[in-house]
C-alpha atoms as a PDB file:
ATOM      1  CA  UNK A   1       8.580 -14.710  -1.695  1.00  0.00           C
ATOM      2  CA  UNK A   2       7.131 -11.435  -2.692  1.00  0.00           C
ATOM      3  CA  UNK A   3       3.811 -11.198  -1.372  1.00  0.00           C
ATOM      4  CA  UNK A   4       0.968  -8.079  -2.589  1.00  0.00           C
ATOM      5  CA  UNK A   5      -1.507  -6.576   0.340  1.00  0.00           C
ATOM      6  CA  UNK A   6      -4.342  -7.026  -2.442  1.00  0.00           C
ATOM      7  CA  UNK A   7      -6.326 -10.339  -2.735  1.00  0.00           C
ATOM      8  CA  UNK A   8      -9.115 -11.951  -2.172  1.00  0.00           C
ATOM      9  CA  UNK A   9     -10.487 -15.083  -0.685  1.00  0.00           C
ATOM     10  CA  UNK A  10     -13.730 -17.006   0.016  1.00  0.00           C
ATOM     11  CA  UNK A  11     -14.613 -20.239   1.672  1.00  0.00           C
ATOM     12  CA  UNK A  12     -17.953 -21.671   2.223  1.00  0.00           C
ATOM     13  CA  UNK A  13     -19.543 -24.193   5.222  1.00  0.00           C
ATOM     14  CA  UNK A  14     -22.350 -26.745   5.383  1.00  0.00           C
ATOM     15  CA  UNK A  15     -23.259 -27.541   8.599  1.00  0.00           C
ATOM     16  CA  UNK A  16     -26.729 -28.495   9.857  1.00  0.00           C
ATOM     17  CA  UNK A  17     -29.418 -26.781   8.044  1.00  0.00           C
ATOM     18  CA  UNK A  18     -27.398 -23.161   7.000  1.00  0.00           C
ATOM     19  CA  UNK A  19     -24.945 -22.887   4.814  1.00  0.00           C
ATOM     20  CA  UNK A  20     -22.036 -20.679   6.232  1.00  0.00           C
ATOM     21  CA  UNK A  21     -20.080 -17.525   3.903  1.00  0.00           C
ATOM     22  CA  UNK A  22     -16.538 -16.209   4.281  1.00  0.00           C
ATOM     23  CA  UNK A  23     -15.747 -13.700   2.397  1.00  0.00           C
ATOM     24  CA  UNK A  24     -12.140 -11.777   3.325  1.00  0.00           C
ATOM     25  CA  UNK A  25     -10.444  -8.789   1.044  1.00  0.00           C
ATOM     26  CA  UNK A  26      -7.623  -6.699   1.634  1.00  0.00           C
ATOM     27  CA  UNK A  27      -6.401  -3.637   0.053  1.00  0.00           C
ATOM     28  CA  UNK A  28      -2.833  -1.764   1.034  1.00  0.00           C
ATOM     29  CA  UNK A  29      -1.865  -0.191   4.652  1.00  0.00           C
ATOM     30  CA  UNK A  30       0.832   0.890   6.472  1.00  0.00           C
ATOM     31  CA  UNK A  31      -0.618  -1.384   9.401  1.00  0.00           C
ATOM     32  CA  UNK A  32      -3.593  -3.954  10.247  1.00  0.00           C
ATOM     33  CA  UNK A  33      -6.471  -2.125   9.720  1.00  0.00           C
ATOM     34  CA  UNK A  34      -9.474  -4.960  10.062  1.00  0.00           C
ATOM     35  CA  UNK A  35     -13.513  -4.187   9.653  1.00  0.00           C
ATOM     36  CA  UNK A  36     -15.495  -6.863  10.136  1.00  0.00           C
ATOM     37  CA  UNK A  37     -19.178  -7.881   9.416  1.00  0.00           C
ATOM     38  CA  UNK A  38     -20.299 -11.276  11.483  1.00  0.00           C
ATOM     39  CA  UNK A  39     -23.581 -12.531  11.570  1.00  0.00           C
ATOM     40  CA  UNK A  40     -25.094 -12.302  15.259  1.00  0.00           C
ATOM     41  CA  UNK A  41     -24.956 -15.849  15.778  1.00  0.00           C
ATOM     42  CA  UNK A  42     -21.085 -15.665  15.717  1.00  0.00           C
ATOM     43  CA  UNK A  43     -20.352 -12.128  16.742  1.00  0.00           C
ATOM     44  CA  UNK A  44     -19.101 -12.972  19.854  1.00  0.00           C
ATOM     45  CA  UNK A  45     -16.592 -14.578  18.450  1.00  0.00           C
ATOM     46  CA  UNK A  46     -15.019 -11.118  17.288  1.00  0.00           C
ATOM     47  CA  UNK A  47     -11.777 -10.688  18.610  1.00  0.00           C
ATOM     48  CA  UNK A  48     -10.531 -14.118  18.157  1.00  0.00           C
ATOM     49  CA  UNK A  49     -11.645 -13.783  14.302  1.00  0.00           C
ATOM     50  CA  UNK A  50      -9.376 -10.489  14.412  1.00  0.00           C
ATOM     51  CA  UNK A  51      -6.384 -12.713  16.104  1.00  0.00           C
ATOM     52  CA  UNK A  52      -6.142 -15.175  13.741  1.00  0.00           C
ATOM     53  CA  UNK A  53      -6.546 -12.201  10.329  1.00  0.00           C
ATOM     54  CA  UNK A  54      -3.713 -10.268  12.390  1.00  0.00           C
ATOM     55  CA  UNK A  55      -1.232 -13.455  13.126  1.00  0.00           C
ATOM     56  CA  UNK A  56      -1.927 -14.719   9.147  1.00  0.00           C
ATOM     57  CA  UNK A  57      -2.073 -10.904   7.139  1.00  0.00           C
ATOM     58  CA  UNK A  58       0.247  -8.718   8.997  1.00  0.00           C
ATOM     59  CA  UNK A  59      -0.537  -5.948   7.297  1.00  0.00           C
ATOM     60  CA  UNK A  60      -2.800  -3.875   5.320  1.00  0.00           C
ATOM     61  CA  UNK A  61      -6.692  -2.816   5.146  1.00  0.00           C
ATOM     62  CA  UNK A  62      -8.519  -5.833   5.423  1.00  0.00           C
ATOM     63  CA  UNK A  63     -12.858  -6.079   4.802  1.00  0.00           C
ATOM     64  CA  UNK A  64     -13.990  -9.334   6.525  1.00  0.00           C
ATOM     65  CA  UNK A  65     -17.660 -10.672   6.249  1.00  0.00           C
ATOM     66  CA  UNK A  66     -19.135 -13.828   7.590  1.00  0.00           C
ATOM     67  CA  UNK A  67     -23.072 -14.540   7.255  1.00  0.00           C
ATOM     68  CA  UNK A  68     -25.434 -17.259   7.410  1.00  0.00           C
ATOM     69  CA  UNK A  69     -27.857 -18.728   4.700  1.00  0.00           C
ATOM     70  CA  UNK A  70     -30.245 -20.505   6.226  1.00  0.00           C
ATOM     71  CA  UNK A  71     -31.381 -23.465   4.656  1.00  0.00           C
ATOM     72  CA  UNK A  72     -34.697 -24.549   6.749  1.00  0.00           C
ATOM     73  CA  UNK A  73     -35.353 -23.043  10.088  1.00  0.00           C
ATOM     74  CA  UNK A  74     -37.764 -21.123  12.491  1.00  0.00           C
ATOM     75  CA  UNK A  75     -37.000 -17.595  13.056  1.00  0.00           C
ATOM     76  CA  UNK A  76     -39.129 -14.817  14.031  1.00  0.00           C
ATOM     77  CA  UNK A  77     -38.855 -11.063  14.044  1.00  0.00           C
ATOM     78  CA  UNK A  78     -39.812  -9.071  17.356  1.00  0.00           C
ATOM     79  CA  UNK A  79     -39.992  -5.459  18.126  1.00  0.00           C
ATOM     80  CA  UNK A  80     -37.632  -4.046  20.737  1.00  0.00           C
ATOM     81  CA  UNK A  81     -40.326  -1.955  22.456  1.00  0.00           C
ATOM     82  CA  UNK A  82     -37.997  -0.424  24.647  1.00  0.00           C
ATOM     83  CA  UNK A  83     -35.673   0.818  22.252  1.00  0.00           C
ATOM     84  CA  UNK A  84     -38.440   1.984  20.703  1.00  0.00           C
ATOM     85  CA  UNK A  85     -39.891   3.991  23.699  1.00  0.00           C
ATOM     86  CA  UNK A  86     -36.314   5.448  24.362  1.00  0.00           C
ATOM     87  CA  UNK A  87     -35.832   6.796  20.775  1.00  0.00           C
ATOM     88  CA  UNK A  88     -39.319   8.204  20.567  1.00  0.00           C
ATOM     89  CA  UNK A  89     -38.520   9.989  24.134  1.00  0.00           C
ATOM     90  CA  UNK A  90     -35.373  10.965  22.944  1.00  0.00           C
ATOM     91  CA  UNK A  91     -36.266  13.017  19.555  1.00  0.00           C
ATOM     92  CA  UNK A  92     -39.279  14.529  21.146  1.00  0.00           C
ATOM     93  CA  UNK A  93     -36.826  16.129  24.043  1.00  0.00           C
ATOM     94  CA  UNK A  94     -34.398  17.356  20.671  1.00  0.00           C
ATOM     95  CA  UNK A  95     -37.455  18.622  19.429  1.00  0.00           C
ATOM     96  CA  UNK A  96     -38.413  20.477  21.891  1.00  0.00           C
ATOM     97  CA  UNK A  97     -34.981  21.643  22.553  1.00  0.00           C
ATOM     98  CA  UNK A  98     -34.615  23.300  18.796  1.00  0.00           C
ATOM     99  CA  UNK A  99     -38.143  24.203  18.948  1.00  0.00           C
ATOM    100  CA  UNK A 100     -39.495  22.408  16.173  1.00  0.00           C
ATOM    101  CA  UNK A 101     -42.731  21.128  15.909  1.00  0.00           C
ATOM    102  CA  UNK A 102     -43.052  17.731  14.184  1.00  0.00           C
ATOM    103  CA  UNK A 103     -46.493  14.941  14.622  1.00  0.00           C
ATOM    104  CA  UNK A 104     -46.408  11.602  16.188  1.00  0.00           C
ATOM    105  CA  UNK A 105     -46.235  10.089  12.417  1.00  0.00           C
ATOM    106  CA  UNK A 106     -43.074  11.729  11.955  1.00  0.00           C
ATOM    107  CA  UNK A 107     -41.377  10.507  14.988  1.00  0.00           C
ATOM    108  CA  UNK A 108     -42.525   7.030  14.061  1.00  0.00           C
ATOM    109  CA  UNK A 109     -41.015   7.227  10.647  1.00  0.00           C
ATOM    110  CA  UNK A 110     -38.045   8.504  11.955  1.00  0.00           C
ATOM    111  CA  UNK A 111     -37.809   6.050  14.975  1.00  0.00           C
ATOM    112  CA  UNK A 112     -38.676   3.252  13.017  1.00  0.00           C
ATOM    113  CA  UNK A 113     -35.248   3.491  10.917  1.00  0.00           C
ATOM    114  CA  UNK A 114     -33.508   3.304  14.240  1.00  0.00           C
ATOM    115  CA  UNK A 115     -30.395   0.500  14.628  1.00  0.00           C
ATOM    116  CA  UNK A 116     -31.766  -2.512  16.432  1.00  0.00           C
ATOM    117  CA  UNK A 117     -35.486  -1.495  16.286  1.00  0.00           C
ATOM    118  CA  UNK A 118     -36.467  -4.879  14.530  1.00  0.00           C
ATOM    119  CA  UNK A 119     -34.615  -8.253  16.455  1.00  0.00           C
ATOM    120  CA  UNK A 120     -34.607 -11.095  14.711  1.00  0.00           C
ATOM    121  CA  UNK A 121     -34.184 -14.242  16.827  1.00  0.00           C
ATOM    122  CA  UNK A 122     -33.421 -17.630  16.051  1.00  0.00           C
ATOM    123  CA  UNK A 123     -33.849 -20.709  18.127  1.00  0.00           C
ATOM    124  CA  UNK A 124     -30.432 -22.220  18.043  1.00  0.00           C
ATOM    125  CA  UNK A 125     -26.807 -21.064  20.185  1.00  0.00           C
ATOM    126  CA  UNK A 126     -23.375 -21.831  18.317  1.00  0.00           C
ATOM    127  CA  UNK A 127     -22.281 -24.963  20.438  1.00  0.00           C
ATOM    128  CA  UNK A 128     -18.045 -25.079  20.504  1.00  0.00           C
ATOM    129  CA  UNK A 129     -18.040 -27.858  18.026  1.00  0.00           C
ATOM    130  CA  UNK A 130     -20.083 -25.591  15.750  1.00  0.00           C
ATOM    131  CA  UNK A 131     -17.520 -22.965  16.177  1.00  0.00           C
ATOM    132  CA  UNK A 132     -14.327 -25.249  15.495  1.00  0.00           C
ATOM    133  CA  UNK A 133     -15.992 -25.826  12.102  1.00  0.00           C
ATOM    134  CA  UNK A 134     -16.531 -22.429  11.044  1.00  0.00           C
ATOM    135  CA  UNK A 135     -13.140 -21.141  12.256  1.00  0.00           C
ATOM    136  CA  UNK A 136     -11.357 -23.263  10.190  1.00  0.00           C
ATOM    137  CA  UNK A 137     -13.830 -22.040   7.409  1.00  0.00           C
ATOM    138  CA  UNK A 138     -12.923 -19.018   7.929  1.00  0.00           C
ATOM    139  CA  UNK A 139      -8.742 -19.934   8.417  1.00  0.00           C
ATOM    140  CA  UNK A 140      -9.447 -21.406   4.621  1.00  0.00           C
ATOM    141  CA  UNK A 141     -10.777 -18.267   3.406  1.00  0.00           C
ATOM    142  CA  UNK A 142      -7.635 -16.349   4.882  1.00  0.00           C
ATOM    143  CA  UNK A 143      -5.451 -18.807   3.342  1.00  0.00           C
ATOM    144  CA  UNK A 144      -7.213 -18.196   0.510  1.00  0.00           C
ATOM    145  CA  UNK A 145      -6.361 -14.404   0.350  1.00  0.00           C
ATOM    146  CA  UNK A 146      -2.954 -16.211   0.793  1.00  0.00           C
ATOM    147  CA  UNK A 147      -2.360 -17.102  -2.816  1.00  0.00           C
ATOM    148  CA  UNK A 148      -3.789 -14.579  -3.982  1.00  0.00           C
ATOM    149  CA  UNK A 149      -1.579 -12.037  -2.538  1.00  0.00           C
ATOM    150  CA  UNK A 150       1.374 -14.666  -3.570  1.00  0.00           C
ATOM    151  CA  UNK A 151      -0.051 -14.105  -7.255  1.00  0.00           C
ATOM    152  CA  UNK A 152      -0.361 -10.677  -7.258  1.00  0.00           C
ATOM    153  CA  UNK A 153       3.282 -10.677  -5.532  1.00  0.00           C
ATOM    154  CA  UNK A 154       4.701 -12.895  -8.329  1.00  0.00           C
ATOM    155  CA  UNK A 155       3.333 -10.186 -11.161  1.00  0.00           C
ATOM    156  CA  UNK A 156       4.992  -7.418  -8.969  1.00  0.00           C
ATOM    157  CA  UNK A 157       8.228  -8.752  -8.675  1.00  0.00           C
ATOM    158  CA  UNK A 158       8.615  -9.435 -11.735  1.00  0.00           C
ATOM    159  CA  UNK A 159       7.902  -5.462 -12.656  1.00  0.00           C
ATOM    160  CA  UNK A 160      10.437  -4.547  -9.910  1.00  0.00           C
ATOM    161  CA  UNK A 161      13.083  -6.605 -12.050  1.00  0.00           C
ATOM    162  CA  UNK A 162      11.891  -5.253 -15.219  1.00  0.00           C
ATOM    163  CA  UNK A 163      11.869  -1.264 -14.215  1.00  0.00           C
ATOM    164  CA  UNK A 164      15.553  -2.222 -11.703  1.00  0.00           C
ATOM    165  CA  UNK A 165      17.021  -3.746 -15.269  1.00  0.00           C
ATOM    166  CA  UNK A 166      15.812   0.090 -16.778  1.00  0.00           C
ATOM    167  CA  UNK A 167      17.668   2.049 -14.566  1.00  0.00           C
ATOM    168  CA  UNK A 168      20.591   0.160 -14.587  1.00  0.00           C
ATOM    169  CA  UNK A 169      20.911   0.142 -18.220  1.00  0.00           C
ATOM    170  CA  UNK A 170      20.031   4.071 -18.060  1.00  0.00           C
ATOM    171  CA  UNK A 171      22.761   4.568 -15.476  1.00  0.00           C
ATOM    172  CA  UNK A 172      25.176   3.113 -18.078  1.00  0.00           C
ATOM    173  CA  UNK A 173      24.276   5.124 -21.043  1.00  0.00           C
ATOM    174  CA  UNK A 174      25.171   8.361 -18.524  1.00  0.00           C
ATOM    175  CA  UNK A 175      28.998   6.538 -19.022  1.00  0.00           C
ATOM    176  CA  UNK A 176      29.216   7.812 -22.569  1.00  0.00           C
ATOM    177  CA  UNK A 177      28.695  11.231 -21.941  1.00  0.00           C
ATOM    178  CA  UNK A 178      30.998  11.543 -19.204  1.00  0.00           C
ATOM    179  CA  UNK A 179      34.487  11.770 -20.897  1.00  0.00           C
ATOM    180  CA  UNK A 180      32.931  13.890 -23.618  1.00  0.00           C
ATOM    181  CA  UNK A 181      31.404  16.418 -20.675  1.00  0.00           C
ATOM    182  CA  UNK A 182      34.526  16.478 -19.553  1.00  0.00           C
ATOM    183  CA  UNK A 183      36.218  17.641 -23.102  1.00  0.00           C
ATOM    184  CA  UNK A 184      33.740  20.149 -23.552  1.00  0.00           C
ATOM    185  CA  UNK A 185      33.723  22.034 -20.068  1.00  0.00           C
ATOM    186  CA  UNK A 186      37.639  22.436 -20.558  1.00  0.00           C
ATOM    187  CA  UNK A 187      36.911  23.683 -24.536  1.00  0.00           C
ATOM    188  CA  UNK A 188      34.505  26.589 -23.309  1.00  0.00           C
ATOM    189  CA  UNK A 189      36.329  27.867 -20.517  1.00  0.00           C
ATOM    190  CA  UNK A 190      39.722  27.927 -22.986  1.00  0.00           C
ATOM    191  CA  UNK A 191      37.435  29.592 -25.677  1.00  0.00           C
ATOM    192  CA  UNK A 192      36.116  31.831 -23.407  1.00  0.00           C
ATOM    193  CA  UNK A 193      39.282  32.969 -21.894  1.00  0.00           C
ATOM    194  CA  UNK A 194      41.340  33.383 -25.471  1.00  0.00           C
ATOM    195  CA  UNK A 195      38.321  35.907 -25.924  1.00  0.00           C
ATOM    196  CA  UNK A 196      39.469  38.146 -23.780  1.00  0.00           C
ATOM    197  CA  UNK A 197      42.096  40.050 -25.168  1.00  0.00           C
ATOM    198  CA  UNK A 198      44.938  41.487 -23.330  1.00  0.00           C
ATOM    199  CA  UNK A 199      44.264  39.610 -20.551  1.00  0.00           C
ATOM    200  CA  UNK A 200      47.011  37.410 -19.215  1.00  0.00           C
ATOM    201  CA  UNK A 201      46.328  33.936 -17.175  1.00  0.00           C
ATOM    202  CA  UNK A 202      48.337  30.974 -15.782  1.00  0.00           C
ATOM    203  CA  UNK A 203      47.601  27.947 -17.400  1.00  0.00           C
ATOM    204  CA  UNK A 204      48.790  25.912 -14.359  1.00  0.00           C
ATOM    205  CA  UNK A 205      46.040  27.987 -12.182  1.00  0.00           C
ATOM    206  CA  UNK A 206      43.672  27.433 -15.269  1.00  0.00           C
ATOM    207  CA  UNK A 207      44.366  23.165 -14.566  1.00  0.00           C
ATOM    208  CA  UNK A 208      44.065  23.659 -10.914  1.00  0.00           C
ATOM    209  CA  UNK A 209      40.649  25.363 -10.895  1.00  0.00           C
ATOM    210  CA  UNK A 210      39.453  22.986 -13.972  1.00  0.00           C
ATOM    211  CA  UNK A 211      40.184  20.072 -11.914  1.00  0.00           C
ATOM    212  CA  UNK A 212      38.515  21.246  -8.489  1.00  0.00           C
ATOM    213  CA  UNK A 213      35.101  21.887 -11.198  1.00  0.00           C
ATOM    214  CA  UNK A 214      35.478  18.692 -12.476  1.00  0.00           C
ATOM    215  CA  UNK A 215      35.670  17.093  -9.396  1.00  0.00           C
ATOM    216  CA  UNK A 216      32.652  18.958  -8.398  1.00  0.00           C
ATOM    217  CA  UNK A 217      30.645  17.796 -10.748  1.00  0.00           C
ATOM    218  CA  UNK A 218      31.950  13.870 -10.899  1.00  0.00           C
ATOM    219  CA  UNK A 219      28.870  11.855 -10.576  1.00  0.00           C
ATOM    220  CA  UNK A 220      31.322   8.411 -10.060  1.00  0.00           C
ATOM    221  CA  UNK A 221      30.069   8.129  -6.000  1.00  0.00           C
ATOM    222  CA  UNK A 222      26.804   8.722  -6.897  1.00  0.00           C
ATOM    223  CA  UNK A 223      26.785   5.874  -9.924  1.00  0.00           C
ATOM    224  CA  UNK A 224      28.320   3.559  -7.546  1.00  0.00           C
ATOM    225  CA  UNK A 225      26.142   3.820  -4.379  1.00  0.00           C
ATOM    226  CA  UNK A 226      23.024   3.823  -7.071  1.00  0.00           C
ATOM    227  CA  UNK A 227      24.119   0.562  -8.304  1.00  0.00           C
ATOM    228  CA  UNK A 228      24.781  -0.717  -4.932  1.00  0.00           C
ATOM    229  CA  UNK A 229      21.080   0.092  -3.791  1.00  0.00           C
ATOM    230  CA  UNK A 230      19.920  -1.521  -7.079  1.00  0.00           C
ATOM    231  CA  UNK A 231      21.725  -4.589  -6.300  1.00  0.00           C
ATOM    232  CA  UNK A 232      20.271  -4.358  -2.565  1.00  0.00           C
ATOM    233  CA  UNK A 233      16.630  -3.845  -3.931  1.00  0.00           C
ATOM    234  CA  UNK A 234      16.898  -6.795  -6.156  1.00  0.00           C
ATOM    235  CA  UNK A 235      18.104  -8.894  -2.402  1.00  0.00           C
ATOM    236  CA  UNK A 236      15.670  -7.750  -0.543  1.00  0.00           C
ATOM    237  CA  UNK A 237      13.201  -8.987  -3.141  1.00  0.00           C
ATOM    238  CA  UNK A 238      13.797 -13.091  -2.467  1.00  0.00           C
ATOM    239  CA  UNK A 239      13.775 -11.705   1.274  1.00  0.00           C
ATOM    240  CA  UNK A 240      11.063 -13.332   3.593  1.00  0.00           C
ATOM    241  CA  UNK A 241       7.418 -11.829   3.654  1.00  0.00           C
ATOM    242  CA  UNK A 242       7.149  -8.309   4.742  1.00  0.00           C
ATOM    243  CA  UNK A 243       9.705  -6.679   3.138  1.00  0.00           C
ATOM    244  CA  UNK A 244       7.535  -3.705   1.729  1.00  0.00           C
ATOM    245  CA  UNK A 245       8.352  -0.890   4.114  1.00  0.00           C
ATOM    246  CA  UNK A 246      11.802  -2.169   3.193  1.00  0.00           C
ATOM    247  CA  UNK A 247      11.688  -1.915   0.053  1.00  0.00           C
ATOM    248  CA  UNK A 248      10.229   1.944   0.291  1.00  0.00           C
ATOM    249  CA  UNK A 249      13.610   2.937   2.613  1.00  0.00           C
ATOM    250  CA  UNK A 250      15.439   1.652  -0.624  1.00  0.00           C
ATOM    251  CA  UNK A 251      13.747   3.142  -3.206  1.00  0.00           C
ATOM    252  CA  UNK A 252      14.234   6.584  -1.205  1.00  0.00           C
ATOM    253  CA  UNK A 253      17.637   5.991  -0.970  1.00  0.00           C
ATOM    254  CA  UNK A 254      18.033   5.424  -5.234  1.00  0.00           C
ATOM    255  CA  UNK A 255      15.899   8.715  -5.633  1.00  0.00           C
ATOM    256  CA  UNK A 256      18.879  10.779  -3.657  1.00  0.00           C
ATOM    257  CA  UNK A 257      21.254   9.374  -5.781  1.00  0.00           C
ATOM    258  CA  UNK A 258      19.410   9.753  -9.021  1.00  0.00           C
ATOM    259  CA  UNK A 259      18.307  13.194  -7.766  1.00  0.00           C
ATOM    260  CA  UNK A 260      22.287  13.966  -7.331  1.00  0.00           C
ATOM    261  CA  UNK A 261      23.563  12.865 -10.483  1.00  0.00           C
ATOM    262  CA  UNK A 262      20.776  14.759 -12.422  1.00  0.00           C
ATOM    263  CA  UNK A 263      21.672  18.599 -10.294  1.00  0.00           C
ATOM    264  CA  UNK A 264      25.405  17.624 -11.328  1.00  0.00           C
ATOM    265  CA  UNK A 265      24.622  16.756 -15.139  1.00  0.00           C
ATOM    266  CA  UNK A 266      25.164  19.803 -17.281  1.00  0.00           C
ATOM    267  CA  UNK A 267      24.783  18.261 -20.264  1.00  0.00           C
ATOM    268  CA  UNK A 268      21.352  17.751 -22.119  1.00  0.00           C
ATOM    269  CA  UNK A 269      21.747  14.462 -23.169  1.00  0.00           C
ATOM    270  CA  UNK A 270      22.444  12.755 -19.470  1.00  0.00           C
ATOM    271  CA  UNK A 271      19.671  15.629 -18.362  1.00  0.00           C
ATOM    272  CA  UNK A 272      17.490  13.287 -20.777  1.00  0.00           C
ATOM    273  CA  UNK A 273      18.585   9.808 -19.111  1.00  0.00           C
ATOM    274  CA  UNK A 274      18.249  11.050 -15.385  1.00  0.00           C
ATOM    275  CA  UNK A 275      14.238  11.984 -16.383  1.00  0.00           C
ATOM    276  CA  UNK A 276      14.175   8.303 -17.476  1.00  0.00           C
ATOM    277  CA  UNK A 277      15.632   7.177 -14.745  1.00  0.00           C
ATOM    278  CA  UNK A 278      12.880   9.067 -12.286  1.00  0.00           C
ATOM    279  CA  UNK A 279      10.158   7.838 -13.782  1.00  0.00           C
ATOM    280  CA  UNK A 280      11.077   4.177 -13.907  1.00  0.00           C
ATOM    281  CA  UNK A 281      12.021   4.483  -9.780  1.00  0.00           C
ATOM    282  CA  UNK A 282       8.393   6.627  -9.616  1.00  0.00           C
ATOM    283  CA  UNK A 283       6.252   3.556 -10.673  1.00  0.00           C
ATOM    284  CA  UNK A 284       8.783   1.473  -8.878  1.00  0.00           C
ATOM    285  CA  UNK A 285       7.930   3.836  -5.232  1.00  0.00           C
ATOM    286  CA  UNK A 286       3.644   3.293  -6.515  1.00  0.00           C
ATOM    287  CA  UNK A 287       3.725  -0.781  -6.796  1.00  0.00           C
ATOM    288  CA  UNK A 288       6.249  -1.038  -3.589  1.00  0.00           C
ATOM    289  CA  UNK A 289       3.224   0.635  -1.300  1.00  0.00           C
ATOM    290  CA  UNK A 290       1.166  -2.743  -2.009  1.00  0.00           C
ATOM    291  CA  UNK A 291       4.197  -4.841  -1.011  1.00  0.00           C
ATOM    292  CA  UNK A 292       3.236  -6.903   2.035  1.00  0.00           C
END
C-alpha cells in the first residue's frame, strides 16, 4: 500500500484535572527529520517520543507538539533572578566591548525578553502511570497521521496509474510513424542523389549505408526497456511501504529512455509525442518525492 509523507493527526487526553493535546504533521524528506514542542511537564520524555515517531513514520519532516490545558490547578510564575543577573552582566560587558552607551531601562527591556526569564511552576510531577496514558495518546495521534498518509497515498497511486497509462499509450502512437520514417529517410537520400548529375553511385553501397542509418536511429531497444520500466513502476506500486526512493530510481531510468528515443526521432510528429511523454513522467518525478 502506497503511503504519502503528508498527513496529519491529532489525539486528545483527559486525565486528572488537564486535558492533554497531540498534535503531529509531516511534510516530505529524504530522511526523519523530527521537531518537537513538549510541554515541560513531559519534556523529559523527549527521546522516547522521537523513538516511537521514528519506528512508526520512517521518513520525512515531521512537526510534533504536545501541551497541556489545564483544567483547575495552582500554578505560579517566579522570576529566575539569576538568569536575570547573568544576562544583565552579560550585555553590559558587550556594551562596553562595542562602546555603546545604553541606560539601565534599556538593559531591562532587553533582558526581560530573555528565554527562561519568567518560570512557571506547577505543583504536580508526571507519575509513570501518568506517562503510560499520554504515550499511548500520543501513539493514537501517530496512527492517526497513519491514515492519513494511507489517503493521500491512495489519491497518488491512482495518478501514477493514470499518467503510467499516458505514456504507454504515447509510446504506441510513436509505432505509426516508424515504418513511414523509415520510407521517407530512404526517399530523400534517393532524391537527393538523382540530383546530382553526372555523378555515378552503387546502389548496393547506397543499401549498405541506408541500413547502418537506419539502424542508428531504431528506437525498438529503447521502446522495449521503456515499457519494461513502466511495467516495473506499476510493481513496485502494490510493493510494501517505503517504496518512494524506489520509485524515483525508476522514474530516472524511463527519462533515459524517453530522452533517447526523442534525440533519435527525426520526424516532427514523434518529436511531438516524446514532449508528451516528458511531461507526463515530469509530474510523475514531483508526486513520487512525497512517496513514503
Amino acid at each position: 500500500m502506497l503511503q504519502s509523507m503528508t498527513g496529519f493527526g491529532k489525539a486528545e487526553l483527559h486525565y486528572a484535572n488537564k486535558v492533554i493535546h497531540v498534535e503531529i504533521k509531516s511534510l516530505n524528506s529524504k530522511n526523519i527529520d523530527i521537531s518537537t514542542r513538549i510541554a515541560p511537564l513531559y519534556r523529559h520524555k523527549d527521546i522516547e517520543i522521537r523513538k516511537m515517531i521514528t519506528q512508526s513514520l520512517l521518513r520525512g519532516k515531521v512537526d510534533f507538539t504536545l501541551w497541556v490545558e489545564k483544567t483547575a490547578e495552582e500554578t505560579f510564575a517566579c522570576i529566575n533572578a539569576d538568569l536575570v543577573k547573568e544576562y544583565a552582566r552579560q550585555i553590559k560587558a558587550i556594551n562596553e566591548e562595542a562602546g555603546i552607551t545604553c541606560s539601565e531601562e534599556v538593559v531591562w527591556n532587553v533582558t526581560s525578553r530573555m528565554q527562561d526569564f519568567i518560570n512557571t511552576q506547577s505543583n504536580e510531577e508526571c507519575s509513570e502511570e501518568e506517562w503510560a496514558e499520554v504515550a499511548k495518546t500520543v501513539q493514537q495521534g501517530i496512527e492517526r497521521l497513519i491514515e492519513f498518509r494511507k489517503q493521500e497515498g491512495e489519491a497518488l497511486c491512482k495518478m501514477f496509474e493514470e499518467k503510467i497509462s499516458n505514456i504507454r499509450a504515447l509510446s504506441k502512437e510513436i509505432e505509426r510513424f516508424e515504418t513511414e520514417r523509415v520510407e521517407k529517410i530512404k526517399n530523400r537520400l534517393t532524391e537527393r542523389l538523382s540530383e546530382l548529375k553526372g555523378v555515378e553511385y552503387d546502389k548496393n553501397r547506397l543499401e549498405q549505408e541506408l541500413i547502418y542509418y537506419i539502424e542508428k536511429l531504431d528506437i525498438s531497444e529503447e521502446k522495449q526497456r521503456l515499457a519494461n520500466h513502466l511495467n516495473y513502476f506499476t510493481k513496485t506500486l502494490n510493493e510494501e511501504v517505503g517504496q518512494g526512493k524506489k520509485l524515483g530510481f525508476i522514474a530516472q531510468e524511463m527519462g533515459r529512455e524517453i530522452n533517447t528515443t526523442g534525440s533519435k526521432s527525426n520526424q516532427a510528429e514523434m518529436q511531438n509525442i516524446i514532449v508528451k511523454m516528458k511531461d507526463e513522467l515530469e509530474q510523475i518525478k514531483e508526486q513520487v518525492l512525497n512517496v513514503l
